[in-house]
Protein backbone atom coordinates (compact mmCIF):
# COMPACT_ATOMS: atom_id res chain seq x y z
CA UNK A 1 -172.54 -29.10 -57.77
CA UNK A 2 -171.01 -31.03 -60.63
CA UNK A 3 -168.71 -34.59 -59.91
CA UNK A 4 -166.06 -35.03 -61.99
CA UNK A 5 -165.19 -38.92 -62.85
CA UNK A 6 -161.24 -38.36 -62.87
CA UNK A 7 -159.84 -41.12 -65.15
CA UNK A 8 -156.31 -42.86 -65.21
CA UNK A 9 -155.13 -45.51 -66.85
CA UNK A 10 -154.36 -48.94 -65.31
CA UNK A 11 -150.93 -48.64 -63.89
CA UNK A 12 -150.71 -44.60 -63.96
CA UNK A 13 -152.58 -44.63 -60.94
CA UNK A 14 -151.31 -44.71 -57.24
CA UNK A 15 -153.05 -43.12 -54.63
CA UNK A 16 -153.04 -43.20 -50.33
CA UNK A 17 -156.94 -43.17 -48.76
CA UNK A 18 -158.93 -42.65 -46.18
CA UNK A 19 -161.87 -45.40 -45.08
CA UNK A 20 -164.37 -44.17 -42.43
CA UNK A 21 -166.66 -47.10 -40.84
CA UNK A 22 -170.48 -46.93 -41.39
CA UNK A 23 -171.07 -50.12 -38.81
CA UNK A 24 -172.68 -48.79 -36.13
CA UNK A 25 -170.20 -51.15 -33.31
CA UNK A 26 -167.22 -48.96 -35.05
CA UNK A 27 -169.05 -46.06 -36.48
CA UNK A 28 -166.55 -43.24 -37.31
CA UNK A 29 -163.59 -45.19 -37.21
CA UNK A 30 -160.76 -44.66 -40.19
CA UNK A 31 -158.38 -46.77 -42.03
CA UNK A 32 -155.43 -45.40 -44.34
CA UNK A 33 -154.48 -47.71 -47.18
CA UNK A 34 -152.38 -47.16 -50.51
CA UNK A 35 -153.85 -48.45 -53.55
CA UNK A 36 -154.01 -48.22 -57.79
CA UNK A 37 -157.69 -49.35 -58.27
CA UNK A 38 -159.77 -47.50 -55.36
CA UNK A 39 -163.25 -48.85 -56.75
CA UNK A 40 -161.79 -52.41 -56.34
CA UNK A 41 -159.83 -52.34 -53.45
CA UNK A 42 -162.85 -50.76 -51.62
CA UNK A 43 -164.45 -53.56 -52.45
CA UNK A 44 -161.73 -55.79 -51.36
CA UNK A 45 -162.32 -54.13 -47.87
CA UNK A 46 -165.91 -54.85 -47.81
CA UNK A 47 -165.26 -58.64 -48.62
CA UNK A 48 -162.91 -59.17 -45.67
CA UNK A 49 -159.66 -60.07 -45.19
CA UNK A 50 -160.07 -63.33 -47.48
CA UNK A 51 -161.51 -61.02 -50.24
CA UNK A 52 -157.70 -59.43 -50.20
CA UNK A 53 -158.81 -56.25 -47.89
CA UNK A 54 -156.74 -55.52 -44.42
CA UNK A 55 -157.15 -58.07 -41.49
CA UNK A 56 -157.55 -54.37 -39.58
CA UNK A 57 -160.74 -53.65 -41.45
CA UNK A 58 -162.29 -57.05 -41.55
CA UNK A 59 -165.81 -57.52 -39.47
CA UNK A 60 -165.31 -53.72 -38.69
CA UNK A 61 -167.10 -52.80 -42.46
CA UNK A 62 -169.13 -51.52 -44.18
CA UNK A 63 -166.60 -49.25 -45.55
CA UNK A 64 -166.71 -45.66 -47.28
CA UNK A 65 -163.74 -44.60 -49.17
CA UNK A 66 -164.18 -41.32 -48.67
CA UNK A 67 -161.13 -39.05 -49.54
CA UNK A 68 -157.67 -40.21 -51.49
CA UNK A 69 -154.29 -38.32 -52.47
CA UNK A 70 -153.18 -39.16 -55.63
CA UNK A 71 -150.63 -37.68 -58.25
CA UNK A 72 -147.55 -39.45 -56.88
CA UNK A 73 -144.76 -40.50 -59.76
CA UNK A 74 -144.56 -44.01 -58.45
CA UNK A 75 -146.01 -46.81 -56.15
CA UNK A 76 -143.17 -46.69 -53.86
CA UNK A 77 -143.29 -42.56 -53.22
CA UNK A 78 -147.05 -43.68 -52.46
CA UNK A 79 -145.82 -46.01 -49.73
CA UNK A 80 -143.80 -44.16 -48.33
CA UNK A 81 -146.76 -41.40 -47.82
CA UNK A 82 -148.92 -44.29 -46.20
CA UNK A 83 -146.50 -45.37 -43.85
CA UNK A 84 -145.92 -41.52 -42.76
CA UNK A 85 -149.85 -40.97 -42.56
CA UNK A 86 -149.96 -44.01 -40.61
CA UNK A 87 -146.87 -43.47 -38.28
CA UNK A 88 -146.92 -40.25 -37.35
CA UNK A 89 -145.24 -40.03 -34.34
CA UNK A 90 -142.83 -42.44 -35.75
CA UNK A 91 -141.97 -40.28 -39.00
CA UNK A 92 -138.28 -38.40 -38.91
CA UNK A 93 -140.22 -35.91 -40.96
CA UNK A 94 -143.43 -35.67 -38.83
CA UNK A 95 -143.00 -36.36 -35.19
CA UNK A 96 -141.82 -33.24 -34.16
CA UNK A 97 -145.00 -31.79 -36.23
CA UNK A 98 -147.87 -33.55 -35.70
CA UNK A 99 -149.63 -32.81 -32.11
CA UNK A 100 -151.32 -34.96 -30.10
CA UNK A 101 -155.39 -36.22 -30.67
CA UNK A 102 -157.66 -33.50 -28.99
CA UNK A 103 -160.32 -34.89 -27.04
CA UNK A 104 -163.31 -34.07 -29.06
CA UNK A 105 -161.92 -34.83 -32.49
CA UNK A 106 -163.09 -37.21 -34.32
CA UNK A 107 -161.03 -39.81 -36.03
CA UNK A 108 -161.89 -38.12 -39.49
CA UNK A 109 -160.62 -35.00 -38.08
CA UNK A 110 -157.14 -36.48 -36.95
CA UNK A 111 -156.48 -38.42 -39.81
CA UNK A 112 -157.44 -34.85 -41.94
CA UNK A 113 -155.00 -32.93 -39.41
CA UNK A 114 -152.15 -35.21 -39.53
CA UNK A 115 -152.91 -35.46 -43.51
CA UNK A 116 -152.32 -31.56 -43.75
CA UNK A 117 -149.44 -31.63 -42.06
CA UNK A 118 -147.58 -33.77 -44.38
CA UNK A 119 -148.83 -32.27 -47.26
CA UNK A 120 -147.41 -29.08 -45.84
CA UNK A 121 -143.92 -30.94 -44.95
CA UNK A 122 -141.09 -31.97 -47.83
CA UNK A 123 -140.39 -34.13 -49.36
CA UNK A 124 -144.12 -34.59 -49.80
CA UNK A 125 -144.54 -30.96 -50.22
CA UNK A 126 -142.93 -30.75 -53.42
CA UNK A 127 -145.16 -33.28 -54.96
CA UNK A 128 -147.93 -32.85 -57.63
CA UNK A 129 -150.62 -34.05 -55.04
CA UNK A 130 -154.51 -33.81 -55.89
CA UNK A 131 -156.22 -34.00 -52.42
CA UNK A 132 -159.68 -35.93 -53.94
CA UNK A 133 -163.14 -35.75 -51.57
CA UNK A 134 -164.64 -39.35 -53.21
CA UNK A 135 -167.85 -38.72 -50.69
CA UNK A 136 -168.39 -35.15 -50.00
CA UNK A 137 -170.51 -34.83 -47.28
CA UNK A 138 -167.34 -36.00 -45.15
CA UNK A 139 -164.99 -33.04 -46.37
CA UNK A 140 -163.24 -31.70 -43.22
CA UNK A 141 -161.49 -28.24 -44.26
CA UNK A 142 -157.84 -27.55 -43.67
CA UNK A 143 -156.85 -25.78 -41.03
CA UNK A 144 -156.32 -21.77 -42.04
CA UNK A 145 -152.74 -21.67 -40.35
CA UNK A 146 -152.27 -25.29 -42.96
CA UNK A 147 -153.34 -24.90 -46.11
CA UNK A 148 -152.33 -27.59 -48.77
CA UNK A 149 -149.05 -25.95 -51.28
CA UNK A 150 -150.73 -23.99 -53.77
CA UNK A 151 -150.04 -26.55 -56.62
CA UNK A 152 -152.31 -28.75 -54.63
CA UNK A 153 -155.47 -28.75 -55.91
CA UNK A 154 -158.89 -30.30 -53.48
CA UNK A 155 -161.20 -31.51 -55.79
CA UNK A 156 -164.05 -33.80 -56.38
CA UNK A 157 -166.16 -36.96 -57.49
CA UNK A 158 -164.98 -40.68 -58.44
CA UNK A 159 -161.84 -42.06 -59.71
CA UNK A 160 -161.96 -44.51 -62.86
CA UNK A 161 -159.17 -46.69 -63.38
CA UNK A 162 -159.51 -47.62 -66.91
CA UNK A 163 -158.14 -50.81 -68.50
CA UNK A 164 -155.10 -49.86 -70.88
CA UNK A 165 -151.73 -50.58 -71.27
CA UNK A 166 -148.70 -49.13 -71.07
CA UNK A 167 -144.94 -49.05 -70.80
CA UNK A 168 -144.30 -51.63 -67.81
CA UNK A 169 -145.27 -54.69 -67.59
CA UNK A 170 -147.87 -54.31 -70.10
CA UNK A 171 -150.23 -52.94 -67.00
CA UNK A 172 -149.98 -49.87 -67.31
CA UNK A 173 -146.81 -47.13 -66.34
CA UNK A 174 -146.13 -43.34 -67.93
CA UNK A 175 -147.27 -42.30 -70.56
CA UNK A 176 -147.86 -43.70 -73.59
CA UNK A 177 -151.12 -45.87 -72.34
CA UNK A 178 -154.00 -46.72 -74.85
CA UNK A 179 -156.93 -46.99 -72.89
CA UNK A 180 -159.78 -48.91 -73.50
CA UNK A 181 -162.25 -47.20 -70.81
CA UNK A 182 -165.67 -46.23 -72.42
CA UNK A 183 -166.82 -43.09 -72.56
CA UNK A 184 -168.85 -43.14 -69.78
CA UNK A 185 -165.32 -43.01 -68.13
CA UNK A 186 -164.67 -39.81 -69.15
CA UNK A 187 -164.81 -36.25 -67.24
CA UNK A 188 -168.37 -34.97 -67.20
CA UNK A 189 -167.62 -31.97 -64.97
CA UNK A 190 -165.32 -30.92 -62.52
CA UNK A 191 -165.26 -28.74 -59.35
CA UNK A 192 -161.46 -27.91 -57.89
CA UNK A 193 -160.76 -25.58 -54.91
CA UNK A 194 -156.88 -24.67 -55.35
C-alpha cells in the first residue's frame, strides 16, 4: 500500500488527534489533543509534561499518534472540535447522540465512535474534514449506519509541517505561504477511501 506524506505549511495546519498508550501499566489507553505540528507535539508528549506535552499523558507514555482530523479553517474551529471530542456528554450538540461505553470496547473504539458521531453532526458536518490514519494498523472502521459526509475523505500516511511563511504573523496563515520544506516533504503516493 502506498503512504502519502501530506504537507502543509507552518501555520495552515490545525488538526484534533488521537494518542493510544504503548506502556504496558496503561496499554490501550487514548488521549485527544489539538495541535499544528503533530510530529512535534508527539514528541512533546513523549518528553513529559515539562517537555510542553499534557500533565494527563505524562509517565503514562510511550505515545503513538495514531489518527488526526485536519482541514479545519482556523485554530479556534479546531478547539472547539477537541473540547466536543473530549466532552461528549457535555456537548449541546452531542449529548443527546453519543451512547454510553459498551463493555467490551476498547478505548480506541470509543474515542472512534464518539469521533463519527460528530463528524456526522453540524456544525462539524459541514466542514472540509480529512479523517488521517498516521499508524494504520490501528484503523477502526466507521460504523455502516455512520459513515463520515461524503466530502470527507479517510486517508493515509504522515503529516509534514513545513517551515514557510505566510500571511499572519509571519508563521504561517492562508494562502499565500512560500515554503521552504525539501522535497523529501513532498507527496510520494497517496491512498484515500471517500
Amino acid at each position: 500500500e502506498l503512504d502519502e506524506v501530506h504537507t502543509h505549511n507552518k501555520g495552515e495546519f490545525f488538526g484534533c488527534y488521537l494518542l493510544v498508550s504503548k506502556n504496558p501499566k496503561y496499554k490501550g489507553r487514548t488521549y485527544i489533543g489539538y495541535t499544528v505540528d503533530p510530529k512535534r507535539r508527539i514528541g512533546q508528549h513523549n518528553g513529559g509534561h515539562l517537555m510542553g506535552g499534557a500533565k494527563k499523558t505524562s509517565q503514562r507514555g510511550p505515545w503513538e499518534m495514531v489518527f488526526i482530523v485536519h482541514g479545519f479553517p482556523s485554530d479556534v474551529a479546531a478547539l472547539k472540535f477537541e473540547w466536543a471530542w473530549q466532552n461528549p456528554f457535555v456537548s449541546r450538540c452531542l449529548a443527546a447522540k453519543v451512547s454510553k461505553r459498551q463493555s467490551r470496547e476498547t478505548h480506541l473504539q470509543r474515542q472512534f465512535n464518539i469521533l463519527s458521531v460528530i463528524l456526522t453532526t453540524p456544525p462539524w458536518s459541514r466542514l472540509p474534514l480529512t479523517v488521517r490514519w498516521l499508524k494504520q494498523e490501528y484503523e477502526v472502521y466507521f460504523p455502516p449506519d455512520r459513515p463520515p459526509p461524503t466530502h470527507m475523505p479517510v486517508a493515509y500516511g504522515p503529516v509534514e509541517i513545513c517551515k514557510g511563511r505566510g500571511g499572519r504573523g509571519g508563521g504561517g496563515g492562508g494562502g499565500g505561504g512560500v515554503s521552504t520544506c525539501k522535497s523529501s516533504c513532498s507527496i510520494v503516493g497517496s491512498q484515500e477511501r471517500a
